[in-house]
Protein backbone atom coordinates (compact mmCIF):
# COMPACT_ATOMS: atom_id res chain seq x y z
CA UNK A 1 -10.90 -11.63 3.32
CA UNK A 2 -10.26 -8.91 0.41
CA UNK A 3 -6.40 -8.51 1.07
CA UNK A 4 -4.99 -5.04 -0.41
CA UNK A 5 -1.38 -4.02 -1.25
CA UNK A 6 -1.85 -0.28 -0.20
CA UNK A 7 0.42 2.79 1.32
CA UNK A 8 0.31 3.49 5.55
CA UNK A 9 1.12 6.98 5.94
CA UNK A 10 3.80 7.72 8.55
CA UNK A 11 5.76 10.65 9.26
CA UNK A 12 4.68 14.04 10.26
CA UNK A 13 2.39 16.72 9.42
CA UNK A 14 3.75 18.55 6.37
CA UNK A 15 6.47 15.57 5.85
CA UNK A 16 4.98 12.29 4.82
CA UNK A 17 6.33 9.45 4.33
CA UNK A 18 4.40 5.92 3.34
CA UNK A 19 5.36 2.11 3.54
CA UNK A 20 3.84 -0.36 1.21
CA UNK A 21 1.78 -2.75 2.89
CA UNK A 22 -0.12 -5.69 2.48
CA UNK A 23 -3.65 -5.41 4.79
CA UNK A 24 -7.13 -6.65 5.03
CA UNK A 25 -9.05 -4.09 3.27
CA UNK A 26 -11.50 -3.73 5.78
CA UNK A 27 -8.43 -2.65 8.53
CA UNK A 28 -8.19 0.88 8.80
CA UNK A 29 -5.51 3.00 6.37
CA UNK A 30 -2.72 3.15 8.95
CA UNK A 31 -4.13 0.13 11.51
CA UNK A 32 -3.06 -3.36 11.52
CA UNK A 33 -1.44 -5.04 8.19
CA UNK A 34 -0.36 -8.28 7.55
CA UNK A 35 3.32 -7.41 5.84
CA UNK A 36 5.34 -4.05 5.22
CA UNK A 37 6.82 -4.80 1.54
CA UNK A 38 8.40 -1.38 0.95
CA UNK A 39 8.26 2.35 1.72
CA UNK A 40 7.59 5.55 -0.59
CA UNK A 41 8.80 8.81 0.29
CA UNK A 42 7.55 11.59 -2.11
CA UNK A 43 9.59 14.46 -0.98
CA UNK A 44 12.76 13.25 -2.28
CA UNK A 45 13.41 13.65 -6.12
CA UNK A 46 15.09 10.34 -6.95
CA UNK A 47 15.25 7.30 -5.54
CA UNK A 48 12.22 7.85 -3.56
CA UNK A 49 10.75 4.03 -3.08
CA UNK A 50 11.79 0.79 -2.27
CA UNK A 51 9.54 -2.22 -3.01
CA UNK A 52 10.38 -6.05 -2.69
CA UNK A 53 9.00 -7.34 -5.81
CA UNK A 54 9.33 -10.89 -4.79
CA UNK A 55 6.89 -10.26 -2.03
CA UNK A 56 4.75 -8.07 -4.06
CA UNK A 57 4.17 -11.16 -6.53
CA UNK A 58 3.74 -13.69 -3.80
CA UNK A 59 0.82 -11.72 -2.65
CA UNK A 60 -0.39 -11.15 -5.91
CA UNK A 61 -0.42 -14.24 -6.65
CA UNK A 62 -2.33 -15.06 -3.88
CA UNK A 63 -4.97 -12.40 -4.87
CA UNK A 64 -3.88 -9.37 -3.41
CA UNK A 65 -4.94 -6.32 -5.56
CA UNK A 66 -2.52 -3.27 -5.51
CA UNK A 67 -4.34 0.24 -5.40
CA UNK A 68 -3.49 2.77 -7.96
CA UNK A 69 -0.56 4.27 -6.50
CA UNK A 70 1.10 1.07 -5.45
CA UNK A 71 0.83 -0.08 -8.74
CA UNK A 72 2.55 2.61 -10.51
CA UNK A 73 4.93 2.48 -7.94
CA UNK A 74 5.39 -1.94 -8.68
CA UNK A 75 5.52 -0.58 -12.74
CA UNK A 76 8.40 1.84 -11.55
CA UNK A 77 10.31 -0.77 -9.49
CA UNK A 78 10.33 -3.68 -12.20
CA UNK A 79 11.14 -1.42 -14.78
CA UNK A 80 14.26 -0.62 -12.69
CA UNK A 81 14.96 -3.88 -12.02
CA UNK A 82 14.45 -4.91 -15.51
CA UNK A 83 17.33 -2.24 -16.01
CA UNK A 84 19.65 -3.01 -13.94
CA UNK A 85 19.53 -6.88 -15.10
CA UNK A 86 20.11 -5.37 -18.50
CA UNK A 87 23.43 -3.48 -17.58
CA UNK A 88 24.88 -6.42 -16.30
């Protein structure tokens, strides 16, 4: 079983919105998955994803390989976290 970390599109036509998602990668793009880890939603400017990093690395760990997007999108959320650690 080749298990991807990947986006589901949800939302409307003209408005999308996408959670992050952990899914067999022979399930179809917005079918069945295995765990929702985050959501994306391009149309805002800032603050536009959420991703739970411990989760993220569990499944990677496990083998899980993140597609392009998601993995910008992991970069982005450990460099905030990374961040906000430092501030404190």
């Amino acid at each position: 079983m080749a298990v991807r970390i990947r986006l589901k599109r949800t939302g409307t036509k003209n408005v999308p919105a996408y959670r992050v998602v952990v899914a067999d990668s022979r399930f179809p793009r917005d079918g069945r998955f295995i765990e929702e880890v985050g959501s994306y939603n391009p149309l805002l400017k800032e603050n536009n994803f959420v991703v739970k990093l411990d989760r993220v690395q569990y499944w990677i760990s496990k083998g899980a390989k993140p597609t392009e997007t998601v993995a910008s999108l992991i970069r982005k959320a450990e460099k905030q976290a990374s961040a906000a650690a430092a501030q404190t």
